[in-house]
N, C-alpha and C. Protein backbone atom coordinates (compact mmCIF):
# COMPACT_ATOMS: atom_id res chain seq x y z
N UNK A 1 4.66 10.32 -44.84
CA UNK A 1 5.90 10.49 -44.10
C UNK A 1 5.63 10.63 -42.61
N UNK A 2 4.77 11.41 -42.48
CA UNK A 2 4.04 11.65 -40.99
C UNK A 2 3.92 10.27 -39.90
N UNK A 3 3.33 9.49 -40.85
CA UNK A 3 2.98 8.47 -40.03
C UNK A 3 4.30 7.41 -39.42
N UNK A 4 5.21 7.16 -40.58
CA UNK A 4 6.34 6.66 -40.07
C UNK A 4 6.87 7.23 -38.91
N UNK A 5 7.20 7.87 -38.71
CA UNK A 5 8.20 9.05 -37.56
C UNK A 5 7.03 8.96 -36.31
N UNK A 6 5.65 8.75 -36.63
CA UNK A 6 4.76 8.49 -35.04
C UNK A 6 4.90 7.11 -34.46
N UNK A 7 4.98 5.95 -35.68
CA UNK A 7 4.58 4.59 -35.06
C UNK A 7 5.80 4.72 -33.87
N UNK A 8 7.09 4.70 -34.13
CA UNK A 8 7.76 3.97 -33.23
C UNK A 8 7.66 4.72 -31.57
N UNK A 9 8.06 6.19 -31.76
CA UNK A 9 7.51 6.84 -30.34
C UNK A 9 6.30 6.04 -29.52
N UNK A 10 5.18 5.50 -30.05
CA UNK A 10 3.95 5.45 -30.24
C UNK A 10 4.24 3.51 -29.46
N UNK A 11 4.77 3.29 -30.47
CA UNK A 11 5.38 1.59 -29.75
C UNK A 11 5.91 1.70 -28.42
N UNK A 12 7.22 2.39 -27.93
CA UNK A 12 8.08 2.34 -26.92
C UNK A 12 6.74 3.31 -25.97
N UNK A 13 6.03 4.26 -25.94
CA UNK A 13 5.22 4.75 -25.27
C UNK A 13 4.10 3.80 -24.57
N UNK A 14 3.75 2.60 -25.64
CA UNK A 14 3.11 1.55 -25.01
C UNK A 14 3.42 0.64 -24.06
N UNK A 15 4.89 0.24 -24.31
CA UNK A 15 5.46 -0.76 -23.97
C UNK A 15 5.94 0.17 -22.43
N UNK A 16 6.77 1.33 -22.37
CA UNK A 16 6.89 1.84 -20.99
C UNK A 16 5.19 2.26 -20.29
N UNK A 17 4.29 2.54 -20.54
CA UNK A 17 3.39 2.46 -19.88
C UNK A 17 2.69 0.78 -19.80
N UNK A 18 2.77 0.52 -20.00
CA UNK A 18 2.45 -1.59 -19.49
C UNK A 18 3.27 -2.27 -18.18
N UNK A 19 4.67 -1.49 -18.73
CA UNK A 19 5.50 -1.90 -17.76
C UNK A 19 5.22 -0.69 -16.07
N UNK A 20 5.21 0.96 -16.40
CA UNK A 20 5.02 1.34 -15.02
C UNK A 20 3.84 1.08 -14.24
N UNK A 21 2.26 0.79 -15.06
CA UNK A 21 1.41 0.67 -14.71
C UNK A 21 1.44 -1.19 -13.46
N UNK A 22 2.23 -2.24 -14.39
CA UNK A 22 2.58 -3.19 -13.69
C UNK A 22 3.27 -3.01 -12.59
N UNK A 23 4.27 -2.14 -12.61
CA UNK A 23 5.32 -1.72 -10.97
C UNK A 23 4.51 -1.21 -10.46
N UNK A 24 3.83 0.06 -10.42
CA UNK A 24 2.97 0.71 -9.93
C UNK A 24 2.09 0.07 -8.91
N UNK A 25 1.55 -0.90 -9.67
CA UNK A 25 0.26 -1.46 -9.48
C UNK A 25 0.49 -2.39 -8.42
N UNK A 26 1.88 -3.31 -8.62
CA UNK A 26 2.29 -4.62 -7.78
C UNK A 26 3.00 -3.61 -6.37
N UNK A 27 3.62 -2.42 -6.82
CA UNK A 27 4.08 -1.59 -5.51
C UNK A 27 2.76 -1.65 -4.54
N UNK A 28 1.63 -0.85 -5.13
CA UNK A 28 0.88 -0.33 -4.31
C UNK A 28 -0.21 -1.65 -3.48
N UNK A 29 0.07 -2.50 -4.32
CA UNK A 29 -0.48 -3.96 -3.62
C UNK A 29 0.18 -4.34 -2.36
N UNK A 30 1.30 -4.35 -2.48
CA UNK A 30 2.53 -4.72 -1.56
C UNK A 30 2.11 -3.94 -0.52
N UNK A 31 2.31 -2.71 -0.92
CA UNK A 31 2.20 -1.66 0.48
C UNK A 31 1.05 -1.86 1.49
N UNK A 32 0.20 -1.93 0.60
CA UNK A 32 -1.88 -2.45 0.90
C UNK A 32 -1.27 -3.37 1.99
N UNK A 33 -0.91 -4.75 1.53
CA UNK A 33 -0.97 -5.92 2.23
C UNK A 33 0.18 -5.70 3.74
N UNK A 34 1.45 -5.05 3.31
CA UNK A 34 2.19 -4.82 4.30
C UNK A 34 1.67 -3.59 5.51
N UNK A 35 1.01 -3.00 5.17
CA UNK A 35 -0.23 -1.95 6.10
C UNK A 35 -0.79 -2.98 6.96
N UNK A 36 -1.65 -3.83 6.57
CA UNK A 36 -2.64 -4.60 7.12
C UNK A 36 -1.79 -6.29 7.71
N UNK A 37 -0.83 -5.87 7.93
CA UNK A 37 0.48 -6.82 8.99
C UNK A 37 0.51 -8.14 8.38
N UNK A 38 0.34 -8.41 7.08
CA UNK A 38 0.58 -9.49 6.10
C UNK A 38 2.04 -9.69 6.31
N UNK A 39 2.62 -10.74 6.55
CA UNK A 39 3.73 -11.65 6.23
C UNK A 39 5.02 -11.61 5.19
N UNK A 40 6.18 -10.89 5.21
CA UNK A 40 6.68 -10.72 3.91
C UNK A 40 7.08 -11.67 3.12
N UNK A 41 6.73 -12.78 3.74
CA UNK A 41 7.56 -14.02 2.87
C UNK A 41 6.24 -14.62 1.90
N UNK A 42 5.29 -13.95 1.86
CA UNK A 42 3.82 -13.91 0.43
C UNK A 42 4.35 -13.47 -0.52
N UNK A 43 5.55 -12.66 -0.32
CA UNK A 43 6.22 -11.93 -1.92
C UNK A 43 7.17 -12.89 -2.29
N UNK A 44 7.87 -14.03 -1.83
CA UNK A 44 8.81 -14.81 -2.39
C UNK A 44 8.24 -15.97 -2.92
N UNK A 45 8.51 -16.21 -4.16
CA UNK A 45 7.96 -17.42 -5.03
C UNK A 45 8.30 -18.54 -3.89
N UNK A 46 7.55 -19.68 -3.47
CA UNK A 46 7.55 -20.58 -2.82
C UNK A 46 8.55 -21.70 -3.67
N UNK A 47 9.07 -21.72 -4.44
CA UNK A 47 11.09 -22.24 -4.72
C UNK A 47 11.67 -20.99 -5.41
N UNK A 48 12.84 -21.35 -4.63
CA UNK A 48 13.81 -20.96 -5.00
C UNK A 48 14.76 -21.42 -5.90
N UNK A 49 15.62 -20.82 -6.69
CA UNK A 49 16.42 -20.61 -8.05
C UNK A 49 17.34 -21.51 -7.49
N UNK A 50 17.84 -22.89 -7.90
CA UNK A 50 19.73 -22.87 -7.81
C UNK A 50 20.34 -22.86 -8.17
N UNK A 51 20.18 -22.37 -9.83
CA UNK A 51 21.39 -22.14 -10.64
C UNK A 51 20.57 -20.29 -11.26
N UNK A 52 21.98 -19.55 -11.02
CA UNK A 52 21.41 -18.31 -11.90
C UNK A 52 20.77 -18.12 -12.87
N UNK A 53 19.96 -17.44 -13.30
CA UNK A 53 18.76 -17.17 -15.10
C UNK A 53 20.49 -16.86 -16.03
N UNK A 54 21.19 -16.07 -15.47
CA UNK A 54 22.17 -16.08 -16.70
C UNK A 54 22.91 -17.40 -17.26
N UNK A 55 22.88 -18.18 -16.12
CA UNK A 55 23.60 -19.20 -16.89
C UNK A 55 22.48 -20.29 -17.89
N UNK A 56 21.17 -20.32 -17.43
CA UNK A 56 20.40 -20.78 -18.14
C UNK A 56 20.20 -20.10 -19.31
N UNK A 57 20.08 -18.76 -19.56
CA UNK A 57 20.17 -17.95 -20.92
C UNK A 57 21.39 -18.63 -21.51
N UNK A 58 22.61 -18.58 -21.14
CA UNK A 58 24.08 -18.86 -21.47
C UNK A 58 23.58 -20.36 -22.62
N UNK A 59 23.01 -21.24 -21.46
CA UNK A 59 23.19 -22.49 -22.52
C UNK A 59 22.02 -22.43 -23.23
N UNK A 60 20.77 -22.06 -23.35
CA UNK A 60 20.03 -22.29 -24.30
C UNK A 60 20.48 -21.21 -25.72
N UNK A 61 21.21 -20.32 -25.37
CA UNK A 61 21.96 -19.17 -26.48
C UNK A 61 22.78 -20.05 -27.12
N UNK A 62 23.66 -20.65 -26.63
CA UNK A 62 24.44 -21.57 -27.17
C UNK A 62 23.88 -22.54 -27.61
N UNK A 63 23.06 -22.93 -27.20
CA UNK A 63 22.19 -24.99 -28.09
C UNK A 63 21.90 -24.41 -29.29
N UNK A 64 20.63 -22.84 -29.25
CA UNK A 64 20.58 -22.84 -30.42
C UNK A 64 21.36 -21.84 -31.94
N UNK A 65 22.66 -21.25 -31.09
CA UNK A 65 23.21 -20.74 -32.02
C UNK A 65 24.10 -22.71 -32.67
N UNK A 66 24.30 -23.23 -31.81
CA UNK A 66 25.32 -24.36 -32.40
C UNK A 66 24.41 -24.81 -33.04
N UNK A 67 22.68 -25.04 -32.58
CA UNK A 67 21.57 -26.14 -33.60
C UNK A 67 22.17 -25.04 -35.08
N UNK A 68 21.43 -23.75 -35.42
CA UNK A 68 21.41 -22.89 -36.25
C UNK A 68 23.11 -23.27 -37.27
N UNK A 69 23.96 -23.47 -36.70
CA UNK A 69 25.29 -23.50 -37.35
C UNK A 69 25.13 -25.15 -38.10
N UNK A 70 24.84 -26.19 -37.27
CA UNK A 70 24.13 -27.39 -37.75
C UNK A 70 23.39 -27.52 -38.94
N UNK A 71 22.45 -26.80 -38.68
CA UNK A 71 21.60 -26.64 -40.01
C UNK A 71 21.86 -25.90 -41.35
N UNK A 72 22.85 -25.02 -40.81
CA UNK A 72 23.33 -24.47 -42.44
C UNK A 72 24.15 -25.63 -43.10
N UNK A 73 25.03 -26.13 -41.88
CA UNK A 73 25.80 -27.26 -42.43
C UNK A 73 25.25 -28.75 -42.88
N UNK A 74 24.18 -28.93 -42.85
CA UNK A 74 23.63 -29.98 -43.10
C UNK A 74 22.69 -29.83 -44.16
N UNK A 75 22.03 -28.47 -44.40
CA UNK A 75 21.10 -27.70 -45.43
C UNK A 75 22.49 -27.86 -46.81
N UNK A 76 23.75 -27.50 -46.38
CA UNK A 76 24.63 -27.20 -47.31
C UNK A 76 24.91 -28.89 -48.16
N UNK A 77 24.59 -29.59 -46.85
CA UNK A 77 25.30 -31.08 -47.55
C UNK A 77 23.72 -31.59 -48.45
N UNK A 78 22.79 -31.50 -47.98
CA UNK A 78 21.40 -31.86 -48.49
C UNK A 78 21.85 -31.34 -50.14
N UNK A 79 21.76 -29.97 -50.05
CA UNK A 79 21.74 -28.77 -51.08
C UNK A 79 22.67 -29.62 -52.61
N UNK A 80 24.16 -29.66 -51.63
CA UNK A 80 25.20 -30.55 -52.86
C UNK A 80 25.34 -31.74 -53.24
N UNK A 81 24.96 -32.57 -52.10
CA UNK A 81 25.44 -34.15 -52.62
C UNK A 81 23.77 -34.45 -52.97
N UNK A 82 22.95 -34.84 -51.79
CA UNK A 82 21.34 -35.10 -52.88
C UNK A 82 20.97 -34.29 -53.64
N UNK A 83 21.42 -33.11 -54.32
CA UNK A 83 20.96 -32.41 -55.38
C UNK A 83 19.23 -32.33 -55.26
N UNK A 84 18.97 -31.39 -53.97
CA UNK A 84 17.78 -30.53 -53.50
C UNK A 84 17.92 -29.48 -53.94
N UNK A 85 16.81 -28.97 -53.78
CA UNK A 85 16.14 -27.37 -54.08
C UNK A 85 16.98 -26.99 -52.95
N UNK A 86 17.80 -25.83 -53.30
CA UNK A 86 18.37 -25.25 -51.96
C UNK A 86 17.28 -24.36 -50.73
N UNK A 87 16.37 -23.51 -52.09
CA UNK A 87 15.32 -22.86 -51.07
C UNK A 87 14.09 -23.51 -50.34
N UNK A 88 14.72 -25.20 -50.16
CA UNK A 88 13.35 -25.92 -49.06
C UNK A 88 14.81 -26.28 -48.24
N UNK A 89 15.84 -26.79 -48.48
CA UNK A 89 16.52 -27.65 -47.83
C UNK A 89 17.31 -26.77 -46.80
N UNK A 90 17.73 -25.43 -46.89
CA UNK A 90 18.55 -24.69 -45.82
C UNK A 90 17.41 -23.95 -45.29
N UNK A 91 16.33 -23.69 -45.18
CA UNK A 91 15.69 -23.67 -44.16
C UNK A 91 15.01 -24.11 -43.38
N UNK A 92 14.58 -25.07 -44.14
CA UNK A 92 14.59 -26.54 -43.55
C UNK A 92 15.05 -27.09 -42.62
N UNK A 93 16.55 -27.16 -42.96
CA UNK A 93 17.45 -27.94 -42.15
C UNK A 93 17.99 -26.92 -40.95
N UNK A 94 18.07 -25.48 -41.00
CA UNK A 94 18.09 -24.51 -40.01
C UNK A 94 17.09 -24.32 -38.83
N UNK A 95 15.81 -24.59 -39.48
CA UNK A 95 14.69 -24.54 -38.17
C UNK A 95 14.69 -25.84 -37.57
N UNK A 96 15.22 -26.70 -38.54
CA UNK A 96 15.19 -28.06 -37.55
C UNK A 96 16.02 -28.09 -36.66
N UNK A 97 17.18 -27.98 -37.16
CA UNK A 97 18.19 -28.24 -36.02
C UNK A 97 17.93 -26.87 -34.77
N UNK A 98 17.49 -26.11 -34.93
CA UNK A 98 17.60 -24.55 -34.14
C UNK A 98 16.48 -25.26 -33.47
N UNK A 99 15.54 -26.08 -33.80
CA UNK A 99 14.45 -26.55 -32.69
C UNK A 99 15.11 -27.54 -31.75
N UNK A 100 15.98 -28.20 -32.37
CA UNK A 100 16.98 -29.88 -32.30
C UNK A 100 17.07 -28.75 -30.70
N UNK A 101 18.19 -27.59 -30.79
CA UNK A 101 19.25 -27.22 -30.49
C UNK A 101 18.11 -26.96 -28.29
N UNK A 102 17.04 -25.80 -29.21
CA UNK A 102 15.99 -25.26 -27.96
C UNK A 102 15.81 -26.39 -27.44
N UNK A 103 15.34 -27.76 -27.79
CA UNK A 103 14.41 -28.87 -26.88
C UNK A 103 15.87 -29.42 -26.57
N UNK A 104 16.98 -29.64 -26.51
CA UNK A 104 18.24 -30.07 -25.60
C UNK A 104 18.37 -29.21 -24.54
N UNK A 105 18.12 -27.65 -24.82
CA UNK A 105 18.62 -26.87 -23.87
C UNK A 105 17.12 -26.35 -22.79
N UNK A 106 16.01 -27.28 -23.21
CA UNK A 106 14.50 -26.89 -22.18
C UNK A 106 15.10 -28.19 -21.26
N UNK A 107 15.94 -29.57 -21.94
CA UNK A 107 15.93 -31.03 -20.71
C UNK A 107 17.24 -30.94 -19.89
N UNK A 108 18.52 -29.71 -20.76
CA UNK A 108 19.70 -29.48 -19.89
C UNK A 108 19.12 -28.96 -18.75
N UNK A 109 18.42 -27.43 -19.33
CA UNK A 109 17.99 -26.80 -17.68
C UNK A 109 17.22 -27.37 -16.67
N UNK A 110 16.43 -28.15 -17.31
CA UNK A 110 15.64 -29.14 -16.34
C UNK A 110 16.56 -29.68 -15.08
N UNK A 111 17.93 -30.61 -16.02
CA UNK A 111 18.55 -31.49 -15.37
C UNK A 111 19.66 -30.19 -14.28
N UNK A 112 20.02 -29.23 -15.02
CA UNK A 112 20.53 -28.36 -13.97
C UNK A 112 19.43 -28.10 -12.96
N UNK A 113 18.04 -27.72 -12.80
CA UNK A 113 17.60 -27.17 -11.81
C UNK A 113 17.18 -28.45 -10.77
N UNK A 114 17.97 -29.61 -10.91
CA UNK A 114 17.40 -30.82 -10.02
C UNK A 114 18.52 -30.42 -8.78
């Protein structure tokens, strides 16, 4: 019983020390370099964004919830009319299309970030 009730404290304790040790670490770099009359424009990724990360989350959330809805519906038609094994054909047809759905929405964002 013991051990259950430690892992997860034990997880989130890892994961917030990875992350302050990274701020920490990139702070005190920053400061280093800005001491010694370094340039502030070394901290800005050399391009810039022109469409927001939310709207890129937005459509790849959507390609692959619609791929995922695809594939049940096409797992369902496999399943009844060719008379398949249902347990190869709906998951099957779910990871396919949910991949279909990701590789439309890696060449949309592409074509948005032109």
């Amino acid at each position: 019983m013991g051990s259950e009730v430690i892992i997860l404290p034990v997880i989130f304790g890892v994961i917030f020390a990875i992350a302050y040790l990274y701020f920490s670490t990139r702070n005190k770099e920053r400061l280093a370099l800005i001491e010694k009359g370094a340039d502030a424009s070394i901290f800005v990724n050399g391009k810039t964004r022109t469409v927001p990360i939310w709207k890129i989350i937005i459509l790849n959330l959507a390609l692959l919830l619609m791929g995922i809805g695809a594939g049940i519906v096409i797992g369902g038609l496999l399943w009844k009319k060719a008379s398949l094994d249902a347990d190869i054909t709906m998951p099957g047809a779910i990871f396919l299309m949910a991949g279909t759905g990701l590789l439309i929405g890696f060449f949309m964002t592409k074509n948005l970030e032109k």
